[in-house]
N, C-alpha and C. Protein backbone atom coordinates (compact mmCIF):
# COMPACT_ATOMS: atom_id res chain seq x y z
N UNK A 1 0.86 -1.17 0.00
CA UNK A 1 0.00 0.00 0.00
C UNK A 1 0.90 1.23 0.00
N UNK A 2 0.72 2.45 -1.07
CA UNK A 2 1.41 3.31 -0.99
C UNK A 2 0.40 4.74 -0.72
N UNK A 3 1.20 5.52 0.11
CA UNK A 3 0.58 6.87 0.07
C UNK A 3 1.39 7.94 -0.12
N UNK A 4 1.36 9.55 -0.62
CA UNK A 4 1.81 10.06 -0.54
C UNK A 4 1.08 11.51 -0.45
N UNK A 5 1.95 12.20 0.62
CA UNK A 5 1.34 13.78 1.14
C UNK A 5 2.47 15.12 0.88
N UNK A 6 2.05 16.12 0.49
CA UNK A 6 3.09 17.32 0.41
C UNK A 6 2.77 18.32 1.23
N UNK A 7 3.14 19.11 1.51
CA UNK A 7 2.79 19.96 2.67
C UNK A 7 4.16 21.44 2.63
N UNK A 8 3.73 22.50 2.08
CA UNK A 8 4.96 23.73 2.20
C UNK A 8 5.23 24.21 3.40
N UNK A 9 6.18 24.54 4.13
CA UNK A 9 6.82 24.87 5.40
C UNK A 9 7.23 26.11 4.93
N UNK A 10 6.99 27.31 5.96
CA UNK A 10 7.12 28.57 6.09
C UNK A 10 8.72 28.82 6.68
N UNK A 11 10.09 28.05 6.10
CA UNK A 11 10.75 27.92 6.95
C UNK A 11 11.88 27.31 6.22
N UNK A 12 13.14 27.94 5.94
CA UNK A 12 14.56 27.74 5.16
C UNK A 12 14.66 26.32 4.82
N UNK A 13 14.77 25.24 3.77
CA UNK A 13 14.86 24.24 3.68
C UNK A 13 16.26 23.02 4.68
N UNK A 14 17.06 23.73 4.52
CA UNK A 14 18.36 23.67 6.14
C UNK A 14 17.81 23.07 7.39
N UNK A 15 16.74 24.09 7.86
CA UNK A 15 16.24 23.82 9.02
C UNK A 15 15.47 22.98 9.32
N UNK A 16 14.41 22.79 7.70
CA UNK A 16 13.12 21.73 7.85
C UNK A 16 13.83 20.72 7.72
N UNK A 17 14.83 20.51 6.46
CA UNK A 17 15.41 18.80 6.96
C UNK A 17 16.12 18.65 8.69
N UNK A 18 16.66 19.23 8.69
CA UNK A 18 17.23 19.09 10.15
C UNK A 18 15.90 18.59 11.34
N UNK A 19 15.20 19.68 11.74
CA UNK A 19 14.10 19.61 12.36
C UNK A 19 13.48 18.31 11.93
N UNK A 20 13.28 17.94 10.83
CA UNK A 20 12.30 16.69 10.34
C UNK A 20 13.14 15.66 11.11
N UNK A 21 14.14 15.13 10.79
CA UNK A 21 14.92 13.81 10.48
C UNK A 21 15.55 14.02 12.50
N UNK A 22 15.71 14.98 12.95
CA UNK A 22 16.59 15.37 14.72
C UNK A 22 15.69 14.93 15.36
N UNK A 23 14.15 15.65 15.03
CA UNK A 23 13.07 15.57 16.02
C UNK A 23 11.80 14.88 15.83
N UNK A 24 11.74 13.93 15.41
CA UNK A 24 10.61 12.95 15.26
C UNK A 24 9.74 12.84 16.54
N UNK A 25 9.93 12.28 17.55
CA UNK A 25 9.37 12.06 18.45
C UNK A 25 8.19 13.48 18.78
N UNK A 26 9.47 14.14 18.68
CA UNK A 26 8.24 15.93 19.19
C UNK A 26 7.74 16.51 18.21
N UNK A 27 7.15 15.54 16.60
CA UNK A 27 6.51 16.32 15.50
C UNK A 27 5.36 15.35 15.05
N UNK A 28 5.81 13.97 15.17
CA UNK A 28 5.10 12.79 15.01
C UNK A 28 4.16 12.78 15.77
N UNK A 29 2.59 12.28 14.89
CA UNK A 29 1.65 11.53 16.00
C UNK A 29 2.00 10.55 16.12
N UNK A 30 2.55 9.73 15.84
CA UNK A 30 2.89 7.94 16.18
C UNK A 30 3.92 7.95 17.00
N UNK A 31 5.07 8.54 16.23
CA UNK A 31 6.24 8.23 16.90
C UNK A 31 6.42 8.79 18.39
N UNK A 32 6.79 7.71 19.25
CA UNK A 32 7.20 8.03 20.80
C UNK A 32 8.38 8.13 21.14
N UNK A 33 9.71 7.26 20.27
CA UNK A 33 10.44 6.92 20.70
C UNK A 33 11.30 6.92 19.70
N UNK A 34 12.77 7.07 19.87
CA UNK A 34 13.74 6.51 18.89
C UNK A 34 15.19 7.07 18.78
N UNK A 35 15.71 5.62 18.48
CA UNK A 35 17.40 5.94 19.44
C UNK A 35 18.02 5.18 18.06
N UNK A 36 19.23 6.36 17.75
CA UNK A 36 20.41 5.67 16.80
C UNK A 36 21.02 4.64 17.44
N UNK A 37 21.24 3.13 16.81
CA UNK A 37 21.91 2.21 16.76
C UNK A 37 23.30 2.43 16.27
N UNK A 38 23.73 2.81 15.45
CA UNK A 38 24.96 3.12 14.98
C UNK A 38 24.90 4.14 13.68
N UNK A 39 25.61 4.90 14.06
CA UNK A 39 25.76 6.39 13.46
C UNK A 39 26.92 6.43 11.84
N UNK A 40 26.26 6.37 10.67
CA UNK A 40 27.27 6.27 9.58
C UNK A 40 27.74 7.05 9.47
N UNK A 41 29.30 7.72 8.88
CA UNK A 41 29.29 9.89 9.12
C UNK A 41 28.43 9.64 7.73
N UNK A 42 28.28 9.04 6.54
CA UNK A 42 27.88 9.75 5.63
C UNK A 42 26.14 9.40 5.15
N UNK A 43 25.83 8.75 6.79
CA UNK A 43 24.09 8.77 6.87
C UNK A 43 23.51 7.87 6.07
N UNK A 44 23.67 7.35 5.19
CA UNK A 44 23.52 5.97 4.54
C UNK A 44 24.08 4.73 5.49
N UNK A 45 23.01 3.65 5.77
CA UNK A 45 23.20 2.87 6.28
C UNK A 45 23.50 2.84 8.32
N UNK A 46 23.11 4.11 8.47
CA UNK A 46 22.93 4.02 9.68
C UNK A 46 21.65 3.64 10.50
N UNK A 47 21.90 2.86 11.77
CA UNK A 47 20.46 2.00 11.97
C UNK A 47 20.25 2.49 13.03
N UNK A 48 18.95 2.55 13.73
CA UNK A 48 18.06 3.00 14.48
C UNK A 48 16.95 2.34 14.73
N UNK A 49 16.11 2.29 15.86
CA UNK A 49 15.02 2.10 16.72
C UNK A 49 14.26 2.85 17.00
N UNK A 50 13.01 2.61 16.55
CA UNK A 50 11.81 3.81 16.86
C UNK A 50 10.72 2.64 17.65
N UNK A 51 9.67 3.23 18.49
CA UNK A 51 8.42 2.63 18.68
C UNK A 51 7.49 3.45 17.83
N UNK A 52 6.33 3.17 17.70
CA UNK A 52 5.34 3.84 17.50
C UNK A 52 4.06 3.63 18.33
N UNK A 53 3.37 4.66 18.90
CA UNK A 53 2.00 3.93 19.40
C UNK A 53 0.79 4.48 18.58
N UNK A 54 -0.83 4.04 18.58
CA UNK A 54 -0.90 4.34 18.09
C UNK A 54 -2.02 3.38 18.23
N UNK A 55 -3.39 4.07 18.87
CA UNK A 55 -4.84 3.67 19.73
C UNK A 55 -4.50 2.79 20.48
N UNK A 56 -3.27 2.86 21.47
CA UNK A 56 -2.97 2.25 22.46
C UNK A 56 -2.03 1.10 22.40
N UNK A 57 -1.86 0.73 21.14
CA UNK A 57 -0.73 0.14 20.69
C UNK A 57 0.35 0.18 20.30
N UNK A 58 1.19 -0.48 20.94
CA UNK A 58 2.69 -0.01 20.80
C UNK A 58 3.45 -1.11 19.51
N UNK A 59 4.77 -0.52 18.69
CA UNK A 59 4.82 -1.29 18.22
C UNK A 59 6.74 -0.89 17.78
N UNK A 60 7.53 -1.91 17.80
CA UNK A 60 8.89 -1.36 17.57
C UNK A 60 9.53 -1.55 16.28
N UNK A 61 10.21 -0.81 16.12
CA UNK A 61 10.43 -1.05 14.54
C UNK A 61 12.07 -0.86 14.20
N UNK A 62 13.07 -1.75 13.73
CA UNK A 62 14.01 -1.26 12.97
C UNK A 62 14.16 -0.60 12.01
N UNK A 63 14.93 0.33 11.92
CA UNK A 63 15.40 1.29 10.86
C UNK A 63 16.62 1.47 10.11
N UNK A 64 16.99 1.85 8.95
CA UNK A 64 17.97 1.95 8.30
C UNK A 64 17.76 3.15 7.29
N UNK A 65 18.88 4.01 7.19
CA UNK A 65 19.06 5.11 6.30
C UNK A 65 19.39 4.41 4.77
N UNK A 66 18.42 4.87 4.11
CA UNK A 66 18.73 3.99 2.61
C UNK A 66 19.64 5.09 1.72
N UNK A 67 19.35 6.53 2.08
CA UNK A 67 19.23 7.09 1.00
C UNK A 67 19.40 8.88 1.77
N UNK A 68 20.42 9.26 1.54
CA UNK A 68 20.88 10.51 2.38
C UNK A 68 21.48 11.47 1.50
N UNK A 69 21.04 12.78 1.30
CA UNK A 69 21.63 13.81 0.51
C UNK A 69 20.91 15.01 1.05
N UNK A 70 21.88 15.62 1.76
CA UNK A 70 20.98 16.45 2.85
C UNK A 70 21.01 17.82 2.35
N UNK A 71 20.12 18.95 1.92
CA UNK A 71 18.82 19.19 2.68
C UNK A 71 17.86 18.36 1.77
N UNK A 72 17.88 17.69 0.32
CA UNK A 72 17.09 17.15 -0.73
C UNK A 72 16.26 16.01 -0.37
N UNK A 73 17.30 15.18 0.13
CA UNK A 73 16.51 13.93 0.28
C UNK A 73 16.83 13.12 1.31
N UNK A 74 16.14 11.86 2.01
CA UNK A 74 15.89 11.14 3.10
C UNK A 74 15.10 9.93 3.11
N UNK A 75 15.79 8.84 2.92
CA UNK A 75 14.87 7.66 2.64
C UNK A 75 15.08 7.06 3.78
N UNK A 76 14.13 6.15 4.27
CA UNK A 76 14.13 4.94 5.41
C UNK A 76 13.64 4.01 4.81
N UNK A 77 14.20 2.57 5.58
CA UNK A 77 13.69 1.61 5.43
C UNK A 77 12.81 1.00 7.29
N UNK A 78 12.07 0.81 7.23
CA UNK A 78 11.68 -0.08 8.69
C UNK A 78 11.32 -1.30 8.83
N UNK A 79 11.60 -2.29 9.50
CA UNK A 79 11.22 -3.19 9.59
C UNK A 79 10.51 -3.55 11.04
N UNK A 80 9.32 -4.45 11.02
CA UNK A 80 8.27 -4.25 12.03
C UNK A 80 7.99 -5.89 12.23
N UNK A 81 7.14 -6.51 13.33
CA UNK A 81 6.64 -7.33 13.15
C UNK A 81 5.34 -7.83 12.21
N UNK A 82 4.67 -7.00 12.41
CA UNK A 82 3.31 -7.01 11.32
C UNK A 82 3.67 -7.09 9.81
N UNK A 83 4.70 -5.61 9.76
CA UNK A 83 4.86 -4.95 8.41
C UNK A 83 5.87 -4.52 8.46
N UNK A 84 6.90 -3.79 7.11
CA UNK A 84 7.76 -2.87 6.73
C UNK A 84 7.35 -2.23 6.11
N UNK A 85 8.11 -0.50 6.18
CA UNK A 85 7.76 0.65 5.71
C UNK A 85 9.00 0.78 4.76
N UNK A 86 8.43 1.53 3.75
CA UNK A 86 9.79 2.20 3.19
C UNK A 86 9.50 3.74 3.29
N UNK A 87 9.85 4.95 3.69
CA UNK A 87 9.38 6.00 3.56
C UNK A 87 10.90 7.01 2.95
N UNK A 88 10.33 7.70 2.04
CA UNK A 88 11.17 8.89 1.17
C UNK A 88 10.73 10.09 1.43
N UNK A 89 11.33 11.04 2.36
CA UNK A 89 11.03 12.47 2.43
C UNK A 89 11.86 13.26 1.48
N UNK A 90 11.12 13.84 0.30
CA UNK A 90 11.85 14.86 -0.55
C UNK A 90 11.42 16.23 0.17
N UNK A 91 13.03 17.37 0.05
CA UNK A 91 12.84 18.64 0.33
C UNK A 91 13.18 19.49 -0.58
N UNK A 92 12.04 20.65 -1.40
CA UNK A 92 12.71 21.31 -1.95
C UNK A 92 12.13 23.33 -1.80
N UNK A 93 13.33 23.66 -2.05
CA UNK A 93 13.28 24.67 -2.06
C UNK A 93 12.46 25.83 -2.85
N UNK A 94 11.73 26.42 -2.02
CA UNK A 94 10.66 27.62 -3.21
C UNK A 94 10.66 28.86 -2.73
N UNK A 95 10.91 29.48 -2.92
CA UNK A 95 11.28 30.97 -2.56
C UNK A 95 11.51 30.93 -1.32
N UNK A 96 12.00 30.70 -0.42
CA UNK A 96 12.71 30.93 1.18
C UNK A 96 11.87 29.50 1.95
N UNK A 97 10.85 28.93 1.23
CA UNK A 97 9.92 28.12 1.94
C UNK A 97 10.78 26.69 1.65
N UNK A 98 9.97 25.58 1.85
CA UNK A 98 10.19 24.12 1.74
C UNK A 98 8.92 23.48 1.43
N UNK A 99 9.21 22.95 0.62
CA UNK A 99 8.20 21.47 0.07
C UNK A 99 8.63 20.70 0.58
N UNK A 100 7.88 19.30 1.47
CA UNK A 100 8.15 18.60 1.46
C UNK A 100 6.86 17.58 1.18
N UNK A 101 7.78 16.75 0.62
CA UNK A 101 6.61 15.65 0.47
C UNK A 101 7.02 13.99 1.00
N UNK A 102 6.26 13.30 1.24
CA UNK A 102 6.60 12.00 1.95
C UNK A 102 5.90 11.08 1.02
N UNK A 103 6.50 10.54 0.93
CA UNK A 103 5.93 8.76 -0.14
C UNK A 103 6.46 7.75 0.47
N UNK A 104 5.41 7.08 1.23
CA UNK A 104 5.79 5.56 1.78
C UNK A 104 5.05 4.80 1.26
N UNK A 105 5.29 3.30 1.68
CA UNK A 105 5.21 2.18 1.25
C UNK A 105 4.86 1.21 2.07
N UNK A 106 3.80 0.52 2.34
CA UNK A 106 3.33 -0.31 3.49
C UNK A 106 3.51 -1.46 2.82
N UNK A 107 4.67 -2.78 3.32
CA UNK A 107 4.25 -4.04 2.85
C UNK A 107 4.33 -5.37 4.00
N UNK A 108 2.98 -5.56 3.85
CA UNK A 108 2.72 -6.63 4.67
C UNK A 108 3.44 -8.11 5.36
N UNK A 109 2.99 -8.39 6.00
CA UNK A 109 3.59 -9.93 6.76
C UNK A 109 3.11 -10.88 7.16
N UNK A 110 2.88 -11.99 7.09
CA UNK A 110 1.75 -13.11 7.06
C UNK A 110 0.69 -12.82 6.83
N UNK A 111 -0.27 -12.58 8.18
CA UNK A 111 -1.80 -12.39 7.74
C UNK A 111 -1.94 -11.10 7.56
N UNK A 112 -0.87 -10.22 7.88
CA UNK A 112 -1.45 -8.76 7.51
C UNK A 112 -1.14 -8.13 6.23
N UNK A 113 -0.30 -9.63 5.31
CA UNK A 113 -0.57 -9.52 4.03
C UNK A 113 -1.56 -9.52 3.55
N UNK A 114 -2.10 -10.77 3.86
CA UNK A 114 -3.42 -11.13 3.03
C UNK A 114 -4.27 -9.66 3.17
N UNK A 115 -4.50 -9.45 4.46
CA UNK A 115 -5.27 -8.04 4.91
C UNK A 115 -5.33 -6.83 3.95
N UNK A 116 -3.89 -6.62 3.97
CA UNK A 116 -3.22 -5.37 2.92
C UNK A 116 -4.27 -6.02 1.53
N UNK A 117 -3.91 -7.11 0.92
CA UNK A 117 -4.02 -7.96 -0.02
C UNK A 117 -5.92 -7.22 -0.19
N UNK A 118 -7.01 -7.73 0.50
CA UNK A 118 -8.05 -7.40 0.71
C UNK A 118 -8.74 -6.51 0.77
N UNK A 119 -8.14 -5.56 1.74
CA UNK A 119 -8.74 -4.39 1.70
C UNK A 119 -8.00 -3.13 2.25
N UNK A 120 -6.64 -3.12 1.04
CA UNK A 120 -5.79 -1.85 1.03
C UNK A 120 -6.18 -1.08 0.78
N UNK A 121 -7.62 -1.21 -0.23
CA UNK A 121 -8.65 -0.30 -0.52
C UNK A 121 -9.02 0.84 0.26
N UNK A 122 -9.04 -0.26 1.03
CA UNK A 122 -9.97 0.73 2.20
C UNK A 122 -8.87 1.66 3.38
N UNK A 123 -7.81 1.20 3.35
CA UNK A 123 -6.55 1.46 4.18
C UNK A 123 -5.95 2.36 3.69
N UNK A 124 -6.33 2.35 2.19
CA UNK A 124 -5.33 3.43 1.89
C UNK A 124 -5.63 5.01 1.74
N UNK A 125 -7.08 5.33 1.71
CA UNK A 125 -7.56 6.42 1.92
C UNK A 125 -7.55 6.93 3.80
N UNK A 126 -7.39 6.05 4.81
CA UNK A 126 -7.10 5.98 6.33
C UNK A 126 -5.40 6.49 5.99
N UNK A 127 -4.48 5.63 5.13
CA UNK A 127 -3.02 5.99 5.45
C UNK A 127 -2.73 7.47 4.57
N UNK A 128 -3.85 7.66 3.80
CA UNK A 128 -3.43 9.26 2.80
C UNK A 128 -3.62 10.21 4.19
N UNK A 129 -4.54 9.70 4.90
CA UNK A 129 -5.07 11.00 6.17
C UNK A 129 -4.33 11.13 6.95
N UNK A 130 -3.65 9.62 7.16
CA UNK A 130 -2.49 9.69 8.52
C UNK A 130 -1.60 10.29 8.14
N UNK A 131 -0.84 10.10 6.60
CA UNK A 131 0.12 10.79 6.14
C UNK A 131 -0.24 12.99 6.52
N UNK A 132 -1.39 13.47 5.90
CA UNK A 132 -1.81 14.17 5.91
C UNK A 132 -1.46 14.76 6.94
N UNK A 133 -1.58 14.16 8.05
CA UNK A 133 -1.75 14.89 9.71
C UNK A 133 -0.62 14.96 10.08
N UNK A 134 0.25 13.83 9.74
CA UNK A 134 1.84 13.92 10.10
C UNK A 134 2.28 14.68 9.73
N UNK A 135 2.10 15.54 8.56
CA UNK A 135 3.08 16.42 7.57
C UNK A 135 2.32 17.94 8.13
N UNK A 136 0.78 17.80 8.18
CA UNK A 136 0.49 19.33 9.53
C UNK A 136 1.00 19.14 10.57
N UNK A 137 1.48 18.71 11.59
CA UNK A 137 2.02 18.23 12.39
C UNK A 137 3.74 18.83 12.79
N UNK A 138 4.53 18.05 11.39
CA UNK A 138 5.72 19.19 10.99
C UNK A 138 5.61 20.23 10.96
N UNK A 139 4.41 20.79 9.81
CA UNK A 139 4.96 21.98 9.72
C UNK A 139 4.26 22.58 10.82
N UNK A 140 3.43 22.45 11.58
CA UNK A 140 3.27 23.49 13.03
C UNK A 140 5.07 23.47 13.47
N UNK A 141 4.78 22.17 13.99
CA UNK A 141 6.35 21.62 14.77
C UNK A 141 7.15 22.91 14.44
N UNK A 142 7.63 22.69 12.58
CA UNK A 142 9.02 23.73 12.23
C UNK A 142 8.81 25.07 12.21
N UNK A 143 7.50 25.40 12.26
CA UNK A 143 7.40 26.80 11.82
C UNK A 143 7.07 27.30 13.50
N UNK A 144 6.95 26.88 14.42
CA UNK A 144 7.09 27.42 15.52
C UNK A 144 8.40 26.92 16.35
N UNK A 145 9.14 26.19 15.96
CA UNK A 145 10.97 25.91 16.69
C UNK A 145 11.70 27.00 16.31
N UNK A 146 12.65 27.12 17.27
CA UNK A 146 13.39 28.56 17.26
C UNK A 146 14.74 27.57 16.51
C-alpha cells in the first residue's frame, strides 16, 4: 500500500530537513520513541530504533538510512513485526519556503498480508489521512521551533 502527502513549510529548507529527520518524536503523531543504533558519518546505512503507538498500541520497529543527501533527500527503510515501511522524504526549495513531500510504502507480513491484499482499498484512503496529519504536524512543529 502506498501513500503520498506534500505539505509547504514557512521555513529555510536547512532547518526543515534538520528539524524533520533530529526531532521525530516531538513532531510525530505515532512516533514516541527513537534511538540511533549506529551512526554512519555519511548517513547511509545508519540503523536506528523507533516505537510507535498508536490507539494504544505499541509497536517497535528497525530502521535503516537507505538514501541521504541532505537538505534534498531522506529515505528509510523499517522493519516491524506485522509490516515494513519504506518511507522517502523529498525537500525542496521555493522561494525561502520548503516542500516537502513524503511517499511511503506499506508491505505486509503473514496475515497482515493477506489483509493489505483485501482491503488496502480501504486502508489506503485511512493511510493518505495519517500521512496528511503527520506532515500538519511538521509543519506546526518547524514553523514554531526557534
Amino acid at each position: 500500500m502506498q501513500s503520498q502527502g506534500v505539505i509547504d513549510i514557512d521555513r529555510p529548507i536547512e532547518d526543515v530537513f534538520r528539524l524533520t529527520l533530529e526531532h521525530v518524536p516531538e513532531w510525530s503523531l505515532t512516533v514516541i520513541e527513537d534511538e540511533v543504533l549506529e551512526e554512519k558519518p555519511e548517513g547511509v546505512g545508519t540503523t536506528f530504533r523507533i516505537v510507535t503507538e498508536e490507539h494504544g498500541k505499541q509497536m517497535v520497529f528497525q530502521g535503516v538510512i537507505t538514501k541521504y543527501d541532505p537538505p534534498n533527500l531522506s529515505e528509510i527503510y523499517l522493519t516491524g513485526e506485522m509490516f515494513d515501511i519504506e518511507a522517502e522524504y523529498t525537500f525542496e526549495e521555493i522561494s525561502g519556503r520548503t516542500r516537502v513531500v513524503l511517499t511511503s510504502h506499506v508491505s505486509g507480513k503473514g496475515f497482515f498480508r493477506v489483509f493489505l491484499f483485501l482491503f488496502g482499498w480501504m486502508m489506503k484512503k485511512s493511510g493518505c489521512k495519517a500521512t496528511g496529519n503527520e506532515l500538519e504536524s511538521l509543519k506546526s512543529f518547524c514553523e514554531q521551533s526557534v
